[in-house]
PDB file of N, CA and C in Angstrom:
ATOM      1  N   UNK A   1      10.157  -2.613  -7.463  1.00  0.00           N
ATOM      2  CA  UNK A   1      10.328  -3.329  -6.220  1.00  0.00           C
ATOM      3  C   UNK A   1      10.509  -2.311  -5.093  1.00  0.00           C
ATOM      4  N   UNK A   2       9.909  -2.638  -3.859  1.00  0.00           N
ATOM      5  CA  UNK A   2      10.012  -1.538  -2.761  1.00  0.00           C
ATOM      6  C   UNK A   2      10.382  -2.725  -1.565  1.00  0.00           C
ATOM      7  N   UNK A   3      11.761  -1.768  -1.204  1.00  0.00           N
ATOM      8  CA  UNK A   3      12.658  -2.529  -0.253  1.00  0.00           C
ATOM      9  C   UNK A   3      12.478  -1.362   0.778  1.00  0.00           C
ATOM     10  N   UNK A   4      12.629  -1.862   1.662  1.00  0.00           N
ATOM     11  CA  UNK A   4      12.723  -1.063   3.580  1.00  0.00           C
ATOM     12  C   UNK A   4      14.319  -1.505   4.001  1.00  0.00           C
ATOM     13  N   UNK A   5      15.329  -0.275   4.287  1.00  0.00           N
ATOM     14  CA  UNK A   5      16.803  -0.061   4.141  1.00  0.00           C
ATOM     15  C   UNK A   5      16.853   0.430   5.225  1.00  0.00           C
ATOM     16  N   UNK A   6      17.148  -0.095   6.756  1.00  0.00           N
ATOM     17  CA  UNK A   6      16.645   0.996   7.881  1.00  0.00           C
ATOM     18  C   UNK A   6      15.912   1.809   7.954  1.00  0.00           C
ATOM     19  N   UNK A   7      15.776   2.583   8.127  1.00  0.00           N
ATOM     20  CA  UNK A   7      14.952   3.459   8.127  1.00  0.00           C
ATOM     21  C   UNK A   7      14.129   4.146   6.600  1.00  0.00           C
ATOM     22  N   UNK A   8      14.541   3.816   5.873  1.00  0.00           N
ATOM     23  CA  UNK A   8      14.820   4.146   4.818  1.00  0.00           C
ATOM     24  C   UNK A   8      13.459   3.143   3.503  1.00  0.00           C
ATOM     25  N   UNK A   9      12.585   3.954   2.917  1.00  0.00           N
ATOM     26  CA  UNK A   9      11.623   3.454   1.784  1.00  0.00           C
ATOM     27  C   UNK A   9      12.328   3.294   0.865  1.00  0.00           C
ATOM     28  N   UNK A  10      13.081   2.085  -0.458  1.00  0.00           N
ATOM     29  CA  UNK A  10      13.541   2.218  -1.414  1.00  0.00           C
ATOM     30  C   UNK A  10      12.652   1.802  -2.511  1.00  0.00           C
ATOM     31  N   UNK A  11      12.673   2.534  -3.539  1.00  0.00           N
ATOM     32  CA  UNK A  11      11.551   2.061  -4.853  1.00  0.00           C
ATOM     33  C   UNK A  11      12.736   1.969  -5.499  1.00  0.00           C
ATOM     34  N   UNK A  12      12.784   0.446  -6.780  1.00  0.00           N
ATOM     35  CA  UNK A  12      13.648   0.182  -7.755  1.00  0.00           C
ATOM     36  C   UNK A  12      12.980  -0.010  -8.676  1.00  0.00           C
ATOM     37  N   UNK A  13      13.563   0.349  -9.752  1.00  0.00           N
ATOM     38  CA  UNK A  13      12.765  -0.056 -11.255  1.00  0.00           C
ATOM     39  C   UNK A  13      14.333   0.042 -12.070  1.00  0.00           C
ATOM     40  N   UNK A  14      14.603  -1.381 -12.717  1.00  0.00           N
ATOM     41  CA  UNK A  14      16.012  -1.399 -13.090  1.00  0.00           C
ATOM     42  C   UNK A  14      17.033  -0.650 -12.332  1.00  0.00           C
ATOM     43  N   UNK A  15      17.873   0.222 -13.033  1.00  0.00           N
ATOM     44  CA  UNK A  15      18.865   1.090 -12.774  1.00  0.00           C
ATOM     45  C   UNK A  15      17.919   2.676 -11.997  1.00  0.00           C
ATOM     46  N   UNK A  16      17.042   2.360 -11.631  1.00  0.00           N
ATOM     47  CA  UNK A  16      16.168   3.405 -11.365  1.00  0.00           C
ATOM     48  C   UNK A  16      15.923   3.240  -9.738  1.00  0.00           C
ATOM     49  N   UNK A  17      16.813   4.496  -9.132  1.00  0.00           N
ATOM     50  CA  UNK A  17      16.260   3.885  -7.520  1.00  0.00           C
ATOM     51  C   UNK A  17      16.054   5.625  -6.539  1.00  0.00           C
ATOM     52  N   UNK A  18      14.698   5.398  -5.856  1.00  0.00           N
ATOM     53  CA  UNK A  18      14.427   6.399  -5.155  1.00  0.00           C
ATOM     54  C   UNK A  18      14.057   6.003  -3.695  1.00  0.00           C
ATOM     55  N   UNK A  19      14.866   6.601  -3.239  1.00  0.00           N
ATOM     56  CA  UNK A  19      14.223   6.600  -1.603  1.00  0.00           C
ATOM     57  C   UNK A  19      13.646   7.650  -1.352  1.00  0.00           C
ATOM     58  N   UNK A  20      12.490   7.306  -0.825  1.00  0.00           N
ATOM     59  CA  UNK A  20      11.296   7.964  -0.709  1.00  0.00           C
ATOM     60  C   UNK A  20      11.497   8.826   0.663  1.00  0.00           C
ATOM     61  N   UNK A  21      12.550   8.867   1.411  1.00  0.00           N
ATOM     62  CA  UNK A  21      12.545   9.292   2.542  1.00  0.00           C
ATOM     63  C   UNK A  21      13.581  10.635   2.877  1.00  0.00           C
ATOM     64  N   UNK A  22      14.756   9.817   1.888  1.00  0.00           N
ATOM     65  CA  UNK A  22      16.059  10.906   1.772  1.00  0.00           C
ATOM     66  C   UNK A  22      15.185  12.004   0.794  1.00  0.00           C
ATOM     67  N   UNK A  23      14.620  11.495   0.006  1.00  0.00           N
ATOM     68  CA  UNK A  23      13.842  12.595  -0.848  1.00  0.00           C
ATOM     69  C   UNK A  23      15.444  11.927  -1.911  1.00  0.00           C
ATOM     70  N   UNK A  24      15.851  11.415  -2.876  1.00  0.00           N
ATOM     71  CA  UNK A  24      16.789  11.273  -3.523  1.00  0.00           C
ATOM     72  C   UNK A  24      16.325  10.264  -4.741  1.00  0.00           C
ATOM     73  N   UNK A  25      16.635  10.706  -6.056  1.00  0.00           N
ATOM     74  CA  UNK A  25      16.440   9.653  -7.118  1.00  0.00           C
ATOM     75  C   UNK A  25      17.646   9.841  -7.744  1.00  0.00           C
ATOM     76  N   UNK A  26      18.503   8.607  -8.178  1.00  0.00           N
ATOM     77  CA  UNK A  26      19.380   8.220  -8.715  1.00  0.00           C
ATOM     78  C   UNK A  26      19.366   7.067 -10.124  1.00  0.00           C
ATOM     79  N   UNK A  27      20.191   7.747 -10.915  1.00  0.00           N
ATOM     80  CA  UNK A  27      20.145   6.369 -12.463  1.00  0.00           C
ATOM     81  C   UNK A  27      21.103   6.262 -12.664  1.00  0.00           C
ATOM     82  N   UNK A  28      21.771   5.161 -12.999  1.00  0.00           N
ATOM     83  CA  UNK A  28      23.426   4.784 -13.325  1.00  0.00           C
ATOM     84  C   UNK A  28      23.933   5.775 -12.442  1.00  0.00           C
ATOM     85  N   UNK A  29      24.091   5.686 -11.146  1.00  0.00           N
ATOM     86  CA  UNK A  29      24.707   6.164 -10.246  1.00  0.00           C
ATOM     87  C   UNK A  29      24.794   7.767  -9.912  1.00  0.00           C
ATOM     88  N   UNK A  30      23.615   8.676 -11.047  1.00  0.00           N
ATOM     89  CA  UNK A  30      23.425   9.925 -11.202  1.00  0.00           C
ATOM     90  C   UNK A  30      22.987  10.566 -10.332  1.00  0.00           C
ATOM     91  N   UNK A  31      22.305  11.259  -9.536  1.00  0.00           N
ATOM     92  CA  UNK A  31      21.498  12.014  -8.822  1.00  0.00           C
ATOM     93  C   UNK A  31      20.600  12.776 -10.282  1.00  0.00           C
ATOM     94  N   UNK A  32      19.123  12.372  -9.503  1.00  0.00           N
ATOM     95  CA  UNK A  32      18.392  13.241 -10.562  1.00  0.00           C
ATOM     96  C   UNK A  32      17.294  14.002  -9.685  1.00  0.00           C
ATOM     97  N   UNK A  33      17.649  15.259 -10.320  1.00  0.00           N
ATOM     98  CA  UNK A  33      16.921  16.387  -9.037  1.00  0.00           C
ATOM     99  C   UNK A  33      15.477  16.449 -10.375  1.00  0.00           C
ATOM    100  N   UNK A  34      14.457  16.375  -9.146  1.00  0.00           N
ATOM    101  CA  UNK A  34      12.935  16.843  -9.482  1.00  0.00           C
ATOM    102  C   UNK A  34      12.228  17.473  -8.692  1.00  0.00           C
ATOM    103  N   UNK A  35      11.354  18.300  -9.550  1.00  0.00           N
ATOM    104  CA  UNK A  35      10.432  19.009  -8.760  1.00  0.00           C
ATOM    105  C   UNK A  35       8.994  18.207  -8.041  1.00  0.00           C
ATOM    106  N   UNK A  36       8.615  18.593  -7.328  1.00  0.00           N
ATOM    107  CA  UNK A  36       7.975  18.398  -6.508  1.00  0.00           C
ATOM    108  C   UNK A  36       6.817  17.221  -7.400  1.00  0.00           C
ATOM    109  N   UNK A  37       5.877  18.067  -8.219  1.00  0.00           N
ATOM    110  CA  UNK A  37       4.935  17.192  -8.885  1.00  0.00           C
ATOM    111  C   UNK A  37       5.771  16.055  -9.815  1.00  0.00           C
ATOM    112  N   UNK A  38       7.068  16.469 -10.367  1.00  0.00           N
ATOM    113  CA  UNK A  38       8.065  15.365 -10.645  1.00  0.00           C
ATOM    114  C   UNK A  38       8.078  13.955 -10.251  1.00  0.00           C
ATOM    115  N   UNK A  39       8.360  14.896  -8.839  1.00  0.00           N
ATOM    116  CA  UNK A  39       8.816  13.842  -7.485  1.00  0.00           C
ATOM    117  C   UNK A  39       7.082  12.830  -7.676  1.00  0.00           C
ATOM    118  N   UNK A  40       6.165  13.137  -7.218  1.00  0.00           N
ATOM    119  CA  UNK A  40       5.287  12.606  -6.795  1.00  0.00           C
ATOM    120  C   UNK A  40       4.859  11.452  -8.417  1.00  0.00           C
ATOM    121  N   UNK A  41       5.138  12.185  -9.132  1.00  0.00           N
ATOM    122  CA  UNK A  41       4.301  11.342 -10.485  1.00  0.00           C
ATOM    123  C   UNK A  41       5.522  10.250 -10.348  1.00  0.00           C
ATOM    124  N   UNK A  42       6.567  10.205 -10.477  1.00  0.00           N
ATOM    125  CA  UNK A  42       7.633   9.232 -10.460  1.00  0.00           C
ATOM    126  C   UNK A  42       7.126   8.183  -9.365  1.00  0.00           C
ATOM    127  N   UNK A  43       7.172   8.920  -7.667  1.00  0.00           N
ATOM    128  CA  UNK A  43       6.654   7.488  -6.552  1.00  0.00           C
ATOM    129  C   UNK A  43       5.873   7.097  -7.439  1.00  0.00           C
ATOM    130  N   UNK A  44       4.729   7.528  -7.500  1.00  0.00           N
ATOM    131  CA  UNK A  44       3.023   6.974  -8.237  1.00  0.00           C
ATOM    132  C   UNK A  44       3.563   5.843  -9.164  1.00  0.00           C
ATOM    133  N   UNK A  45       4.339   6.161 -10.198  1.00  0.00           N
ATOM    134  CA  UNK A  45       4.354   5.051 -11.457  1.00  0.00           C
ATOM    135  C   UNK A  45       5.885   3.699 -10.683  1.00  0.00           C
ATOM    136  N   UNK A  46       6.585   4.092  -9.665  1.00  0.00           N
ATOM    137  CA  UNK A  46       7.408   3.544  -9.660  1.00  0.00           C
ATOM    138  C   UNK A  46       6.687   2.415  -8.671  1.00  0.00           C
ATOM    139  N   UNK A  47       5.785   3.045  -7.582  1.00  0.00           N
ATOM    140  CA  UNK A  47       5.002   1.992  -6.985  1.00  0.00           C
ATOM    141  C   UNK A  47       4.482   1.593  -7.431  1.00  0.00           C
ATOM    142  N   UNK A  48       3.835   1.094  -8.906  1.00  0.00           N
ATOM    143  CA  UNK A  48       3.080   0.175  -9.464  1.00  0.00           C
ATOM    144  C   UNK A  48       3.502  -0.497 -10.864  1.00  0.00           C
ATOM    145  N   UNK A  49       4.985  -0.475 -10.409  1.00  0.00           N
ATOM    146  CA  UNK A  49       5.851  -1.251 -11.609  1.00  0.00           C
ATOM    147  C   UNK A  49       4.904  -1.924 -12.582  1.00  0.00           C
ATOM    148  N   UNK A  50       5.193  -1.580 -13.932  1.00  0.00           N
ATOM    149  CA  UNK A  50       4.490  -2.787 -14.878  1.00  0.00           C
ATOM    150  C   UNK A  50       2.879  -2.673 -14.926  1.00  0.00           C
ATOM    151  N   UNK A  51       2.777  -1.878 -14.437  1.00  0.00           N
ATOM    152  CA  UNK A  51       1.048  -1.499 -14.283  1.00  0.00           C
ATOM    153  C   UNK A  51       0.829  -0.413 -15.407  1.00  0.00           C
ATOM    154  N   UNK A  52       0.134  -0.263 -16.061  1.00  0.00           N
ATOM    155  CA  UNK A  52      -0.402   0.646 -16.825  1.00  0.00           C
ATOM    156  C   UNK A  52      -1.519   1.580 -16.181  1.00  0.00           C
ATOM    157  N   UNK A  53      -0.887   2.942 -15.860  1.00  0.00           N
ATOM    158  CA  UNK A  53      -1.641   3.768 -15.055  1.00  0.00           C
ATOM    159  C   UNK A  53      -2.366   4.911 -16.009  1.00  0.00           C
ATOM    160  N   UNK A  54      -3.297   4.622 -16.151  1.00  0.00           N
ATOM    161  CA  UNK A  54      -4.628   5.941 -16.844  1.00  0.00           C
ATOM    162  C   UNK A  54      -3.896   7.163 -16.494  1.00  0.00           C
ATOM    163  N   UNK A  55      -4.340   8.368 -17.731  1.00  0.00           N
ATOM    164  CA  UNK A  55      -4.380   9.426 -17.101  1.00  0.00           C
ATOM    165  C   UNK A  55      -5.329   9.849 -15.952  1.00  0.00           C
ATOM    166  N   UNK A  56      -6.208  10.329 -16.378  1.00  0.00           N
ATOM    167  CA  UNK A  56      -7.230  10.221 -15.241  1.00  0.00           C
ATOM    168  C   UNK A  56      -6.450   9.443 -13.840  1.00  0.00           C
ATOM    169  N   UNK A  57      -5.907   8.296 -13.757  1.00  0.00           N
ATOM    170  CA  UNK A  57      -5.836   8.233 -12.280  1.00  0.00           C
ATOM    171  C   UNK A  57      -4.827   8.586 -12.007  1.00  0.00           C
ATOM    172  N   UNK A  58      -3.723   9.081 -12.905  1.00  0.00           N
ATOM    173  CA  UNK A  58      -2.701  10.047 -12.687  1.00  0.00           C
ATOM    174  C   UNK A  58      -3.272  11.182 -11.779  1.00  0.00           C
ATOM    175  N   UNK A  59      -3.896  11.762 -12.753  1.00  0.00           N
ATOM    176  CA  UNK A  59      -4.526  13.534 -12.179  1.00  0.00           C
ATOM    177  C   UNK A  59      -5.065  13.420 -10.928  1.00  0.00           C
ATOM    178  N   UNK A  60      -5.932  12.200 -10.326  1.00  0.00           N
ATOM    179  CA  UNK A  60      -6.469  11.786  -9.206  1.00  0.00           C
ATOM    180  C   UNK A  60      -5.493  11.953  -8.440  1.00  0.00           C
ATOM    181  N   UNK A  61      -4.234  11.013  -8.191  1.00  0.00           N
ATOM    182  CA  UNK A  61      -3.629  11.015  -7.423  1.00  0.00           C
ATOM    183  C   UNK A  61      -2.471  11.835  -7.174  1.00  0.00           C
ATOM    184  N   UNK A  62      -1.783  12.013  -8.464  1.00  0.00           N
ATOM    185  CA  UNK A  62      -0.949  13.284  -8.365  1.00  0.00           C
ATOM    186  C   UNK A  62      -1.147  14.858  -8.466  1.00  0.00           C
ATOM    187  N   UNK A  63      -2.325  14.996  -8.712  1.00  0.00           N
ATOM    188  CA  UNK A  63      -2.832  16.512  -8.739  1.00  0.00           C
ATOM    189  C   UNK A  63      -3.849  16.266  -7.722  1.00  0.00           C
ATOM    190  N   UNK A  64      -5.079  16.560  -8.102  1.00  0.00           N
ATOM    191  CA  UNK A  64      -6.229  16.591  -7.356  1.00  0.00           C
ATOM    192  C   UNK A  64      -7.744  16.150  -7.810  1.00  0.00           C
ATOM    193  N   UNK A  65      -9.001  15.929  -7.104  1.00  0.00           N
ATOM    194  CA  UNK A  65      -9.387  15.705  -8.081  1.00  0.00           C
ATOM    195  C   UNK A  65     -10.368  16.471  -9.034  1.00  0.00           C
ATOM    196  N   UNK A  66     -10.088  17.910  -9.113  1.00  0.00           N
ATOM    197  CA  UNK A  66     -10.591  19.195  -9.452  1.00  0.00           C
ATOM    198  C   UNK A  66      -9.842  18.846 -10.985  1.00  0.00           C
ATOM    199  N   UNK A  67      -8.739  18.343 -11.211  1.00  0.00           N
ATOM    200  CA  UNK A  67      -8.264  19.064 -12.324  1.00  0.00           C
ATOM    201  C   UNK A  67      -8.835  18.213 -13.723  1.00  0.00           C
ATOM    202  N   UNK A  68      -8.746  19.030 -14.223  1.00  0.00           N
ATOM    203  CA  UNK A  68      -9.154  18.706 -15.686  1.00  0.00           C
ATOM    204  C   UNK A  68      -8.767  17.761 -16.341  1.00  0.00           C
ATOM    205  N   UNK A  69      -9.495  16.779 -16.948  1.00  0.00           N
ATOM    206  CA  UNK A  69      -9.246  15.803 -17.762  1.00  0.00           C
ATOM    207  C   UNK A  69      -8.739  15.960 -19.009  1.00  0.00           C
ATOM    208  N   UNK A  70      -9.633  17.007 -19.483  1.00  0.00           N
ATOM    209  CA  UNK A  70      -9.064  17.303 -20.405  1.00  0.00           C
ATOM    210  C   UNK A  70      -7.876  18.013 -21.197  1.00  0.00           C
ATOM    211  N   UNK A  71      -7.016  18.394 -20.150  1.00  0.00           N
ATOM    212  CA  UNK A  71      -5.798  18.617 -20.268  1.00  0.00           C
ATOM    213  C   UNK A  71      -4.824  18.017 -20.566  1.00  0.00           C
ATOM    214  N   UNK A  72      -3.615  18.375 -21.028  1.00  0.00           N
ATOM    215  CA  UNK A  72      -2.469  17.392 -21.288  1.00  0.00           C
ATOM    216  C   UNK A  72      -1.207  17.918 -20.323  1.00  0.00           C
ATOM    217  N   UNK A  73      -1.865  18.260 -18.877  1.00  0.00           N
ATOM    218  CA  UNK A  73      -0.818  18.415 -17.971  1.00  0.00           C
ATOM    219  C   UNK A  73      -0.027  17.166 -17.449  1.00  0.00           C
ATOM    220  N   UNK A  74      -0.673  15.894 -17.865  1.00  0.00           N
ATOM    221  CA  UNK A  74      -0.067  14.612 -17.268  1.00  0.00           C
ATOM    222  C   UNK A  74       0.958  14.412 -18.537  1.00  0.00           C
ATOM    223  N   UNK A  75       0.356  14.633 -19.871  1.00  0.00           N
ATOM    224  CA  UNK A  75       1.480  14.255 -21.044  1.00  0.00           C
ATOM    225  C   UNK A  75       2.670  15.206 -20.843  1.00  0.00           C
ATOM    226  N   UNK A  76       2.829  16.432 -20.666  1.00  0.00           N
ATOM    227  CA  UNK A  76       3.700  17.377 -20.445  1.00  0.00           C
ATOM    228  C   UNK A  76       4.701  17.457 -19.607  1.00  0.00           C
ATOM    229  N   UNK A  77       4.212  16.788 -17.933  1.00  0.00           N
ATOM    230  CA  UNK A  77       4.779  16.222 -16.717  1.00  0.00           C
ATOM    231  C   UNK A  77       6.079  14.868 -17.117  1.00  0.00           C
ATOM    232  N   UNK A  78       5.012  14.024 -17.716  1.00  0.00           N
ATOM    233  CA  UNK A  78       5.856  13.058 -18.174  1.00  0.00           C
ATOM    234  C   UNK A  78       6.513  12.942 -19.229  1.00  0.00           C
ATOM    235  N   UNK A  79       6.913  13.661 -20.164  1.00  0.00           N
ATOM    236  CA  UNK A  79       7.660  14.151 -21.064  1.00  0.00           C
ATOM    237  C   UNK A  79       8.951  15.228 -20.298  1.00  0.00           C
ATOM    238  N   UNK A  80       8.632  15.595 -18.802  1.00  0.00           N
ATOM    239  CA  UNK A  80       9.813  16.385 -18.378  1.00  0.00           C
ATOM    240  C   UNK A  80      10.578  15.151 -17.966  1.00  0.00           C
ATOM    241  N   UNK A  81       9.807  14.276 -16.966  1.00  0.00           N
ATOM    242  CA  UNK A  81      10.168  13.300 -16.498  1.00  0.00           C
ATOM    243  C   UNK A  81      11.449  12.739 -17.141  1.00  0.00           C
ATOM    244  N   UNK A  82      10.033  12.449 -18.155  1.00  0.00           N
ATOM    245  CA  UNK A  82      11.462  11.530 -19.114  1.00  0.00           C
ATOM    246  C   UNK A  82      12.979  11.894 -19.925  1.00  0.00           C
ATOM    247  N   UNK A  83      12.645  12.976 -19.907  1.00  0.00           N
ATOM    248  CA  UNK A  83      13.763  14.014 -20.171  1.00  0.00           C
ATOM    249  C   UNK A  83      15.269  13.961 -19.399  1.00  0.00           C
ATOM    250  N   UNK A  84      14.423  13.785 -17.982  1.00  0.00           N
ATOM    251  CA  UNK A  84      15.589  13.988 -16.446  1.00  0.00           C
ATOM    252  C   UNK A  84      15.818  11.847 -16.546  1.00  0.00           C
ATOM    253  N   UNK A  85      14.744  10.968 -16.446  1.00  0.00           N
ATOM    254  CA  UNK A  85      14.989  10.092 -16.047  1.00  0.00           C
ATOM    255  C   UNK A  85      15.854   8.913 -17.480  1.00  0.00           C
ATOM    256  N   UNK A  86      15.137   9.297 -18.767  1.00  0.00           N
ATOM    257  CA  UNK A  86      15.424   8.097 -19.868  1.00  0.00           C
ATOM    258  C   UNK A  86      16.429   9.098 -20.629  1.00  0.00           C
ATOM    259  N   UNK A  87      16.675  10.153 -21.088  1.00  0.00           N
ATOM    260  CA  UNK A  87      17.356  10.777 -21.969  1.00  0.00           C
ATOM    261  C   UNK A  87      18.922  10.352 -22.245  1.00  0.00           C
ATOM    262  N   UNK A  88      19.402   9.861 -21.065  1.00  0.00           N
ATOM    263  CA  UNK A  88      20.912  10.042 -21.511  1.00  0.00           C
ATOM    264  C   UNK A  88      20.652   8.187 -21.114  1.00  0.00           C
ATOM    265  N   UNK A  89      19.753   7.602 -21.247  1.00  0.00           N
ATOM    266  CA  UNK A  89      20.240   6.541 -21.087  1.00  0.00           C
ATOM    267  C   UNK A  89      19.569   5.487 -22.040  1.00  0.00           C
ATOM    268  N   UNK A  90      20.482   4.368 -22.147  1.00  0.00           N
ATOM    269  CA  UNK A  90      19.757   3.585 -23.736  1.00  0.00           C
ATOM    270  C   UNK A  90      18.659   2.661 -23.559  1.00  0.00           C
ATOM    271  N   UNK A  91      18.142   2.036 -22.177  1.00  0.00           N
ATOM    272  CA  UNK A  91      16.792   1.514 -21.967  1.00  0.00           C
ATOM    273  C   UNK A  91      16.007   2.343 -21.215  1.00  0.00           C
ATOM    274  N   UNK A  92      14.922   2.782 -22.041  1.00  0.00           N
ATOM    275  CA  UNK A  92      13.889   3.385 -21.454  1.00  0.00           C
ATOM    276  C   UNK A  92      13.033   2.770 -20.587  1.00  0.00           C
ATOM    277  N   UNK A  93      12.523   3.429 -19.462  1.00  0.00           N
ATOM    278  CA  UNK A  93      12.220   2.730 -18.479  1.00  0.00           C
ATOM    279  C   UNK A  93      10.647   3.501 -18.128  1.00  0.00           C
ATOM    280  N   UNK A  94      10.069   4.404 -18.782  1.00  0.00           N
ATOM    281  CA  UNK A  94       8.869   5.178 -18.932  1.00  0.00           C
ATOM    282  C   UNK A  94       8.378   4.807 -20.279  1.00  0.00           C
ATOM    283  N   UNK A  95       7.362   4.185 -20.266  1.00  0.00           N
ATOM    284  CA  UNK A  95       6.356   3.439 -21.621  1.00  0.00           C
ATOM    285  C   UNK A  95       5.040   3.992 -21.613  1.00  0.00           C
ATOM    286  N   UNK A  96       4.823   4.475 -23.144  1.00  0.00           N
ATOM    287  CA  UNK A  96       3.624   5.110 -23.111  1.00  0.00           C
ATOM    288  C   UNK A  96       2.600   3.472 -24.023  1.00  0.00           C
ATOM    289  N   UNK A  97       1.549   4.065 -22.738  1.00  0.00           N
ATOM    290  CA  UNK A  97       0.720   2.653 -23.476  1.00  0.00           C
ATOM    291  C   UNK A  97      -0.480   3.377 -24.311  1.00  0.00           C
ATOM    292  N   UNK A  98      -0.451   3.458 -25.943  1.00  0.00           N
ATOM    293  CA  UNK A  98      -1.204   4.535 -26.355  1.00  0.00           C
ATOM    294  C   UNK A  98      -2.567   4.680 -25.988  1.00  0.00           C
ATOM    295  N   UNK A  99      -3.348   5.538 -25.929  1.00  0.00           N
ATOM    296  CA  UNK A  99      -4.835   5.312 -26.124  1.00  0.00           C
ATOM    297  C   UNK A  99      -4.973   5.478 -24.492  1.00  0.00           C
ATOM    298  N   UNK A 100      -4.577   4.951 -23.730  1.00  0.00           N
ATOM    299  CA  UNK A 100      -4.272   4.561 -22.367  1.00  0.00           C
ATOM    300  C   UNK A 100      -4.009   5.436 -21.257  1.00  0.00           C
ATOM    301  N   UNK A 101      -2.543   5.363 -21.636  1.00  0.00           N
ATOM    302  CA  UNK A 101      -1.686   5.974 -20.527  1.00  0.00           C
ATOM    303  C   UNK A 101      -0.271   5.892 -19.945  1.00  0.00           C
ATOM    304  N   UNK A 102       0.136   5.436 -19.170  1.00  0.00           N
ATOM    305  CA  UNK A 102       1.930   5.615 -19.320  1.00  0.00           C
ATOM    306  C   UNK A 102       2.040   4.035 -17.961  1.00  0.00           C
ATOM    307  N   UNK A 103       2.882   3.662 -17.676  1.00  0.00           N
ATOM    308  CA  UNK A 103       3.872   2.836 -17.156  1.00  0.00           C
ATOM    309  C   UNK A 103       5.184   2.806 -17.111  1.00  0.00           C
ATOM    310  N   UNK A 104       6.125   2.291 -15.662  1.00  0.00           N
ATOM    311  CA  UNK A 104       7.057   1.732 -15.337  1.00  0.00           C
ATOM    312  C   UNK A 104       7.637   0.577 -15.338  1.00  0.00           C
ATOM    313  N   UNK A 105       8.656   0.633 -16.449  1.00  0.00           N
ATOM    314  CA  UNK A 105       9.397  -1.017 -16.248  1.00  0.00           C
ATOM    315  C   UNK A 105      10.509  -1.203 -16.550  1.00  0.00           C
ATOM    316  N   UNK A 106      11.263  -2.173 -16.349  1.00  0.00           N
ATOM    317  CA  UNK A 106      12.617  -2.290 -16.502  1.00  0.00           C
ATOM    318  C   UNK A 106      12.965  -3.595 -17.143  1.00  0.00           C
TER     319      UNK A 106
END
Protein backbone atom coordinates (compact mmCIF):
# COMPACT_ATOMS: atom_id res chain seq x y z
CA UNK A 1 0.00 0.00 0.00
CA UNK A 2 1.42 3.54 -0.84
CA UNK A 3 0.17 6.29 1.43
CA UNK A 4 1.22 10.23 0.91
CA UNK A 5 2.16 11.48 4.85
CA UNK A 6 2.81 15.25 4.14
CA UNK A 7 5.23 15.50 2.39
CA UNK A 8 6.27 12.30 2.73
CA UNK A 9 5.90 8.77 0.01
CA UNK A 10 5.01 5.78 2.39
CA UNK A 11 5.22 2.09 0.93
CA UNK A 12 3.66 -0.66 3.45
CA UNK A 13 3.79 -4.26 3.09
CA UNK A 14 2.65 -5.73 6.59
CA UNK A 15 5.09 -4.74 9.33
CA UNK A 16 7.24 -3.50 6.42
CA UNK A 17 7.31 0.34 5.94
CA UNK A 18 9.56 2.66 3.75
CA UNK A 19 9.39 6.15 3.03
CA UNK A 20 10.65 6.74 -0.02
CA UNK A 21 11.62 10.26 0.72
CA UNK A 22 13.31 10.19 4.29
CA UNK A 23 15.27 7.46 2.45
CA UNK A 24 14.24 5.12 5.77
CA UNK A 25 13.01 1.37 5.97
CA UNK A 26 11.75 0.07 9.13
CA UNK A 27 10.31 -3.70 10.46
CA UNK A 28 8.83 -4.23 13.86
CA UNK A 29 9.87 -0.87 14.66
CA UNK A 30 13.71 -1.60 13.47
CA UNK A 31 15.54 0.67 11.18
CA UNK A 32 16.94 -1.36 8.34
CA UNK A 33 19.91 0.25 6.62
CA UNK A 34 20.41 -0.72 2.73
CA UNK A 35 22.48 -0.15 0.12
CA UNK A 36 21.63 1.65 -2.63
CA UNK A 37 20.69 -1.26 -5.27
CA UNK A 38 19.06 -2.73 -1.89
CA UNK A 39 17.21 0.33 -1.59
CA UNK A 40 15.90 0.37 -5.16
CA UNK A 41 15.04 -3.54 -5.58
CA UNK A 42 12.94 -3.25 -2.25
CA UNK A 43 10.79 0.27 -3.76
CA UNK A 44 10.46 -1.97 -7.10
CA UNK A 45 8.88 -5.15 -5.28
CA UNK A 46 7.20 -3.09 -2.50
CA UNK A 47 5.37 -0.97 -5.24
CA UNK A 48 3.82 -3.88 -6.76
CA UNK A 49 2.63 -5.74 -3.68
CA UNK A 50 1.45 -9.31 -4.53
CA UNK A 51 2.67 -9.09 -8.04
CA UNK A 52 5.07 -11.58 -9.14
CA UNK A 53 7.99 -9.69 -10.67
CA UNK A 54 10.34 -11.66 -13.40
CA UNK A 55 13.83 -11.51 -13.18
CA UNK A 56 14.42 -10.02 -16.28
CA UNK A 57 12.13 -7.11 -15.30
CA UNK A 58 13.98 -6.86 -12.16
CA UNK A 59 17.39 -6.26 -14.10
CA UNK A 60 15.34 -3.80 -16.42
CA UNK A 61 14.38 -1.72 -13.86
CA UNK A 62 16.74 -2.02 -11.11
CA UNK A 63 19.99 -2.32 -12.97
CA UNK A 64 19.92 -1.45 -16.53
CA UNK A 65 19.11 -2.71 -19.54
CA UNK A 66 22.73 -3.87 -20.58
CA UNK A 67 22.90 -6.37 -17.86
CA UNK A 68 22.90 -9.85 -18.25
CA UNK A 69 20.24 -12.21 -18.00
CA UNK A 70 22.01 -14.62 -17.46
CA UNK A 71 23.30 -13.88 -14.27
CA UNK A 72 22.19 -14.52 -10.81
CA UNK A 73 22.86 -10.91 -9.67
CA UNK A 74 19.00 -10.51 -8.97
CA UNK A 75 19.05 -14.03 -6.88
CA UNK A 76 22.09 -12.79 -4.82
CA UNK A 77 20.55 -9.09 -4.28
CA UNK A 78 17.56 -10.70 -2.95
CA UNK A 79 18.95 -13.16 -0.77
CA UNK A 80 20.89 -9.97 0.94
CA UNK A 81 17.62 -8.39 1.07
CA UNK A 82 16.14 -10.96 2.75
CA UNK A 83 18.72 -11.41 5.14
CA UNK A 84 18.30 -7.48 6.41
CA UNK A 85 14.39 -7.58 5.82
CA UNK A 86 12.81 -11.49 6.84
CA UNK A 87 15.70 -12.99 9.01
CA UNK A 88 14.92 -12.10 12.47
CA UNK A 89 11.39 -12.15 11.80
CA UNK A 90 8.73 -15.13 11.76
CA UNK A 91 6.49 -14.04 8.60
CA UNK A 92 8.29 -13.76 5.62
CA UNK A 93 7.32 -11.15 3.55
CA UNK A 94 9.80 -11.83 0.26
CA UNK A 95 8.36 -15.02 -1.80
CA UNK A 96 10.18 -16.71 -4.32
CA UNK A 97 7.77 -17.75 -7.10
CA UNK A 98 9.95 -20.67 -8.61
CA UNK A 99 10.69 -20.89 -12.25
CA UNK A 100 9.55 -17.19 -12.23
CA UNK A 101 10.76 -14.85 -9.96
CA UNK A 102 10.28 -13.18 -6.55
CA UNK A 103 7.29 -11.05 -4.90
CA UNK A 104 6.00 -8.92 -1.99
CA UNK A 105 3.36 -9.76 0.50
CA UNK A 106 2.12 -9.67 3.74
Amino acid sequence: MTTISGEHTILRVADLVMDVDAHCVMRAKREIRLNRKEWALLQYLMSNPGITLTRQMILERVWDTTADPFTNTVDVHVRFLRSKIDDRCRKKLIKTVHGYGYKIEG
